[in-house]
PDB file of N, CA and C in Angstrom:
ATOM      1  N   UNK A   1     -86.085  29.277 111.658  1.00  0.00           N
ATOM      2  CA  UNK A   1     -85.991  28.943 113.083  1.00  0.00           C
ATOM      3  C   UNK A   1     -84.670  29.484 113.641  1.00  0.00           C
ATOM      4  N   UNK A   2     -84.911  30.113 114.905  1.00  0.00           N
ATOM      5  CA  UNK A   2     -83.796  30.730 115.473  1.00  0.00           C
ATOM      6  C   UNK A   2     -82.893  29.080 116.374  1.00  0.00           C
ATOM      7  N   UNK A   3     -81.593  29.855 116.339  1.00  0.00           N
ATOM      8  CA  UNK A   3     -80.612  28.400 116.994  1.00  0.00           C
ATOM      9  C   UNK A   3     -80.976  28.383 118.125  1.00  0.00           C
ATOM     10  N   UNK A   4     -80.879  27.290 118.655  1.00  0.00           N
ATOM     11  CA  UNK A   4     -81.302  27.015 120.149  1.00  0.00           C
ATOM     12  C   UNK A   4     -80.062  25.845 120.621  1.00  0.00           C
ATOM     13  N   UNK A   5     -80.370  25.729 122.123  1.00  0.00           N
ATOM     14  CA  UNK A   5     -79.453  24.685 122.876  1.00  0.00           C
ATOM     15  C   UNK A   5     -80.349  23.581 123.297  1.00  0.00           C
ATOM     16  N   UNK A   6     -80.039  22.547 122.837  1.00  0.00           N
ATOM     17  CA  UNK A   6     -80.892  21.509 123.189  1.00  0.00           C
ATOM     18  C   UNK A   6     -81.599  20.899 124.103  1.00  0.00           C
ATOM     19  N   UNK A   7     -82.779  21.104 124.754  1.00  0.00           N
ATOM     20  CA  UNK A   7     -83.140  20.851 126.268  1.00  0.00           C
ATOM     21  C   UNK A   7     -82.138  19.632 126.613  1.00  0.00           C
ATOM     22  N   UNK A   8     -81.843  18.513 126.314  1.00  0.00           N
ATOM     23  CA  UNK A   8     -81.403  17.569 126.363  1.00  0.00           C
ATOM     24  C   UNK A   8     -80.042  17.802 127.077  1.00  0.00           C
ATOM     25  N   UNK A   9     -79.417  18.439 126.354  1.00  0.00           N
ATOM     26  CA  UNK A   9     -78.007  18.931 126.733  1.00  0.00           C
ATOM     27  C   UNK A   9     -78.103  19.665 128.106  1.00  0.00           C
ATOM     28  N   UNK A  10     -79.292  21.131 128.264  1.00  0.00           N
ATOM     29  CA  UNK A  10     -79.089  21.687 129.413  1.00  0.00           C
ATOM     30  C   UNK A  10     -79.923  20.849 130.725  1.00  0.00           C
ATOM     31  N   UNK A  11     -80.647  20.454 130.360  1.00  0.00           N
ATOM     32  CA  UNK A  11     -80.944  19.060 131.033  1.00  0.00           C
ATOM     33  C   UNK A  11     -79.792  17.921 131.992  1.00  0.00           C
ATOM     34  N   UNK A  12     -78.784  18.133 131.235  1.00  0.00           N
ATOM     35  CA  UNK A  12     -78.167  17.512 131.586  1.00  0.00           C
ATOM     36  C   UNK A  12     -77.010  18.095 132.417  1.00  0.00           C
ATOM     37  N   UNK A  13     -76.850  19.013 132.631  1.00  0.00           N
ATOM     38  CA  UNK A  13     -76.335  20.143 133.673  1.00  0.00           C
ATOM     39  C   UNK A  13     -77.410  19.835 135.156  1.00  0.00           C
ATOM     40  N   UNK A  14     -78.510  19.163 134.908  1.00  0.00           N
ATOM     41  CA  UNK A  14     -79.503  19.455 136.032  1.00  0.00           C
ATOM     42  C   UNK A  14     -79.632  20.955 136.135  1.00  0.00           C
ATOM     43  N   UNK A  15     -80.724  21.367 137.143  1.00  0.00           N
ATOM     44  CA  UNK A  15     -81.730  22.101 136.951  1.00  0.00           C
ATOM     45  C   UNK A  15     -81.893  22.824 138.309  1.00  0.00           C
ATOM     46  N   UNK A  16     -80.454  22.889 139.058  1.00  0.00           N
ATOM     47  CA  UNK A  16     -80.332  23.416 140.522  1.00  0.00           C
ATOM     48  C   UNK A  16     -81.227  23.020 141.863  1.00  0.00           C
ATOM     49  N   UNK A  17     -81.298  21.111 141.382  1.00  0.00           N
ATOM     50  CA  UNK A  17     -81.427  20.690 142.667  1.00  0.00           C
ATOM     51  C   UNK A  17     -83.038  20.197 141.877  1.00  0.00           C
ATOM     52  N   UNK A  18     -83.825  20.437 141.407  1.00  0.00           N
ATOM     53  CA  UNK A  18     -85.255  20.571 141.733  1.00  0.00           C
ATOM     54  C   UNK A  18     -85.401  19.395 140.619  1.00  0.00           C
ATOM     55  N   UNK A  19     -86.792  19.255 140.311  1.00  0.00           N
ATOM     56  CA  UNK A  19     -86.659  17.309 139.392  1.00  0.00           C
ATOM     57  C   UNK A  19     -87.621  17.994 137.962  1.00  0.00           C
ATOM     58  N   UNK A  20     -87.531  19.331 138.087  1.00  0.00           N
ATOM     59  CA  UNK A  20     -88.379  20.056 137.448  1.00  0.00           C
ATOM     60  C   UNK A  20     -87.285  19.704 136.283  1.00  0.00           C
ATOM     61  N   UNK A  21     -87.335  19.895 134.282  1.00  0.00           N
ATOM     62  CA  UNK A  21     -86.342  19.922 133.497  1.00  0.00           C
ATOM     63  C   UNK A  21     -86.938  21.045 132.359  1.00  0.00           C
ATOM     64  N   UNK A  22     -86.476  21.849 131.513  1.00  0.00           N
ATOM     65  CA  UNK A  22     -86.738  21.656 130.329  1.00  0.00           C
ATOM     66  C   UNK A  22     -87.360  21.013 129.468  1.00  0.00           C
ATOM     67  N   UNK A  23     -88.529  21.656 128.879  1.00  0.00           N
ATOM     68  CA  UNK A  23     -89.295  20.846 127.679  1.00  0.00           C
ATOM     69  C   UNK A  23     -89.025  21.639 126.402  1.00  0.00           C
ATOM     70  N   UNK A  24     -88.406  22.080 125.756  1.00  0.00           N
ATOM     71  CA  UNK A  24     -88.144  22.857 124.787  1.00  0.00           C
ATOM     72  C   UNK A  24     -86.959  23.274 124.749  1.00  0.00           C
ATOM     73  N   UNK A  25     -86.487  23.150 123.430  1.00  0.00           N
ATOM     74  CA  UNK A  25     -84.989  23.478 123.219  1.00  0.00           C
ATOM     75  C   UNK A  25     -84.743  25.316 123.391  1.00  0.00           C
ATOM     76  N   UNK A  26     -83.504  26.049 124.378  1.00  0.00           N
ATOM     77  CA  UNK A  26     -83.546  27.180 124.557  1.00  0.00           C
ATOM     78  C   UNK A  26     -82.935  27.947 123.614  1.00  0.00           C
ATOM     79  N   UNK A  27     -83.750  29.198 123.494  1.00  0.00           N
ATOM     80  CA  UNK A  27     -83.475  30.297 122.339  1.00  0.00           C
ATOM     81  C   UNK A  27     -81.589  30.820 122.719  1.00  0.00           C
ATOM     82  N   UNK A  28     -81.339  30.976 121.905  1.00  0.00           N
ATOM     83  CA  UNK A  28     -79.771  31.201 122.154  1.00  0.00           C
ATOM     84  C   UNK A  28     -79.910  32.853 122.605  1.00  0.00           C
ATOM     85  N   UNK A  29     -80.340  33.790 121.611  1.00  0.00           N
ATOM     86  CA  UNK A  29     -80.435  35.069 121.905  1.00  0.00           C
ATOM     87  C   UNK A  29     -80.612  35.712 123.342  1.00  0.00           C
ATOM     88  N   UNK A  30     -80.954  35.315 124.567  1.00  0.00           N
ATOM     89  CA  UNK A  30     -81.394  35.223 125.918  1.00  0.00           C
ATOM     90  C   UNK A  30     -80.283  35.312 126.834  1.00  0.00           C
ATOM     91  N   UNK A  31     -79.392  34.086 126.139  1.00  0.00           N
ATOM     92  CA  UNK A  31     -78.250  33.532 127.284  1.00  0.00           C
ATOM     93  C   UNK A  31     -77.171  34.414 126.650  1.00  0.00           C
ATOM     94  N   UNK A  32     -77.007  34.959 124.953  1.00  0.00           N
ATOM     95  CA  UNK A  32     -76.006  35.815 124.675  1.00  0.00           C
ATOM     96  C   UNK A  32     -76.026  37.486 125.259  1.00  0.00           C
ATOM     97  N   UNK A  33     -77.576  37.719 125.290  1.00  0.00           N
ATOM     98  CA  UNK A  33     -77.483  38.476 125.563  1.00  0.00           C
ATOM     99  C   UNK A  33     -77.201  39.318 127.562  1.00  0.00           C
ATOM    100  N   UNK A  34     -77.263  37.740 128.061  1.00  0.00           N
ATOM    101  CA  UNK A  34     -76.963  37.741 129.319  1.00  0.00           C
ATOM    102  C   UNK A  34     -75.643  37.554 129.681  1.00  0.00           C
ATOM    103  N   UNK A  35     -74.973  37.008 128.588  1.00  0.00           N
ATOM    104  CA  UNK A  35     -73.338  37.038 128.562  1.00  0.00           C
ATOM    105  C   UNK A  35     -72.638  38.522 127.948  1.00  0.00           C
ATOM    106  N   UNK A  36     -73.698  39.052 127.364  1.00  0.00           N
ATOM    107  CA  UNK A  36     -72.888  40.128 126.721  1.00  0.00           C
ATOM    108  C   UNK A  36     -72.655  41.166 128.279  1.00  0.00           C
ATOM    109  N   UNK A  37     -74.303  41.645 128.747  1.00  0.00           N
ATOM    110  CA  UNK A  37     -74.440  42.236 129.647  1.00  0.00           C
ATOM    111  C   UNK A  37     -72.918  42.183 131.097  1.00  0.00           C
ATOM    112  N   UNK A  38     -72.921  40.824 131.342  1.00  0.00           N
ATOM    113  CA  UNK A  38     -72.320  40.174 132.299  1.00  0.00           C
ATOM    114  C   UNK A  38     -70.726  40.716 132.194  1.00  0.00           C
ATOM    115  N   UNK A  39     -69.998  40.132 130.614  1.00  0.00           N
ATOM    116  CA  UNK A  39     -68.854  40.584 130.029  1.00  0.00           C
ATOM    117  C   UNK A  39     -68.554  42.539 130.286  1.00  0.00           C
ATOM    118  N   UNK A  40     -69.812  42.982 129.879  1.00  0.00           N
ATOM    119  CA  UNK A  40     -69.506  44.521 130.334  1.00  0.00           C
ATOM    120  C   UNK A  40     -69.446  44.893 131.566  1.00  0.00           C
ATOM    121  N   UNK A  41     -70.418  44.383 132.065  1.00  0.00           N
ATOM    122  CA  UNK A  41     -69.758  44.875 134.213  1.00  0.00           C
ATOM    123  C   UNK A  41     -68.786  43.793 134.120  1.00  0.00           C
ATOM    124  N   UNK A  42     -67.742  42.836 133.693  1.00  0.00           N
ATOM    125  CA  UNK A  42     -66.575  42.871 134.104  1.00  0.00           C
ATOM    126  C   UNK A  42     -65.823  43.844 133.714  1.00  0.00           C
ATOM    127  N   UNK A  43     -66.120  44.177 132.459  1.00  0.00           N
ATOM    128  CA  UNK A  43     -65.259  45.198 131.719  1.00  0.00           C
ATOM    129  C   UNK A  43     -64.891  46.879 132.492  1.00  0.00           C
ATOM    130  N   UNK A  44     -66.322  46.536 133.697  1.00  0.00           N
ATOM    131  CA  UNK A  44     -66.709  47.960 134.410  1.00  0.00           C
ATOM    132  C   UNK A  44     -67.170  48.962 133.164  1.00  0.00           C
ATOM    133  N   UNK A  45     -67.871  48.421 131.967  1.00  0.00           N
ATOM    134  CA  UNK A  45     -68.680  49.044 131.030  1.00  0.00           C
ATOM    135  C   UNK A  45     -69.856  49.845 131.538  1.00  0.00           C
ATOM    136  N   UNK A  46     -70.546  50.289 132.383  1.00  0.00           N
ATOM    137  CA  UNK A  46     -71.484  50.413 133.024  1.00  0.00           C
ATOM    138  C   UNK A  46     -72.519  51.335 132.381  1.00  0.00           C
ATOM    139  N   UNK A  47     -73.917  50.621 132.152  1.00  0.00           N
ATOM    140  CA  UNK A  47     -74.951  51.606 131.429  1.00  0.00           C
ATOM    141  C   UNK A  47     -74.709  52.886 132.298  1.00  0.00           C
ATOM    142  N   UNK A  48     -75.713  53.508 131.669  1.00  0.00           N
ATOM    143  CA  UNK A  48     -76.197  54.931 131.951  1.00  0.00           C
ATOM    144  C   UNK A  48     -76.936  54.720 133.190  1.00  0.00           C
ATOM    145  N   UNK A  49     -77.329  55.560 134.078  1.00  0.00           N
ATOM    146  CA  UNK A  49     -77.981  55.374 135.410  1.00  0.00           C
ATOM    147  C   UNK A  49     -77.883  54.182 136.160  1.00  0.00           C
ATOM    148  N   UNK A  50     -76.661  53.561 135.735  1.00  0.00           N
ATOM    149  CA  UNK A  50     -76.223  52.819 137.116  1.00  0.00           C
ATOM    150  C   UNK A  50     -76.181  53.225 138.515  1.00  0.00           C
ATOM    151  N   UNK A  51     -75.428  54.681 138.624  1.00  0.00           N
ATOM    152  CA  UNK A  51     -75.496  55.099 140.146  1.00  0.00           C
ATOM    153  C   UNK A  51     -76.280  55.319 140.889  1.00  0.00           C
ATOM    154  N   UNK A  52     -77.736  54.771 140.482  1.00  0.00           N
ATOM    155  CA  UNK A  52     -79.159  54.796 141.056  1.00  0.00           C
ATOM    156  C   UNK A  52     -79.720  53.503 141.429  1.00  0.00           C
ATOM    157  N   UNK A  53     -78.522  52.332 140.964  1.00  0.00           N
ATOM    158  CA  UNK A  53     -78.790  51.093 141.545  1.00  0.00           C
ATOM    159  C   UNK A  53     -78.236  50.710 142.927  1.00  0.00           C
ATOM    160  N   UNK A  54     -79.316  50.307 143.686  1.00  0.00           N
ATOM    161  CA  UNK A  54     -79.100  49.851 145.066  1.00  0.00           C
ATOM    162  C   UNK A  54     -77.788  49.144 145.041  1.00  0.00           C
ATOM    163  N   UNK A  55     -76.860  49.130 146.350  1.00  0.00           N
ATOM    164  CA  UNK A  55     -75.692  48.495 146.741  1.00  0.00           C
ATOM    165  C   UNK A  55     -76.138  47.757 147.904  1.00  0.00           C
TER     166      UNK A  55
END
């Protein structure tokens, strides 16, 4: 089994207003790989064919 974050826990952040929650604990791989992404455009790392993304 891959590591996960406990619905419970992100649950408990609430859920941006809505009464909707989490039923399943979340895959970690998802949110790292959305932190990795994130960390490189601070870094101004920028993939390949970025300059074709809308401003």
């Amino acid at each position: 089994m891959d590591p996960a974050i406990p619905k419970d826990l992100v649950n408990s952040y609430g859920t941006g207003g809505h009464d909707e929650g989490f039923d399943v604990d979340l895959p970690v791989e998802p949110v790292l790989a959305c932190g990795r992404a994130f960390t490189s455009l601070l870094r101004e790392q920028l993939p390949p064919g970025h300059d074709s993304w809308a401003c």
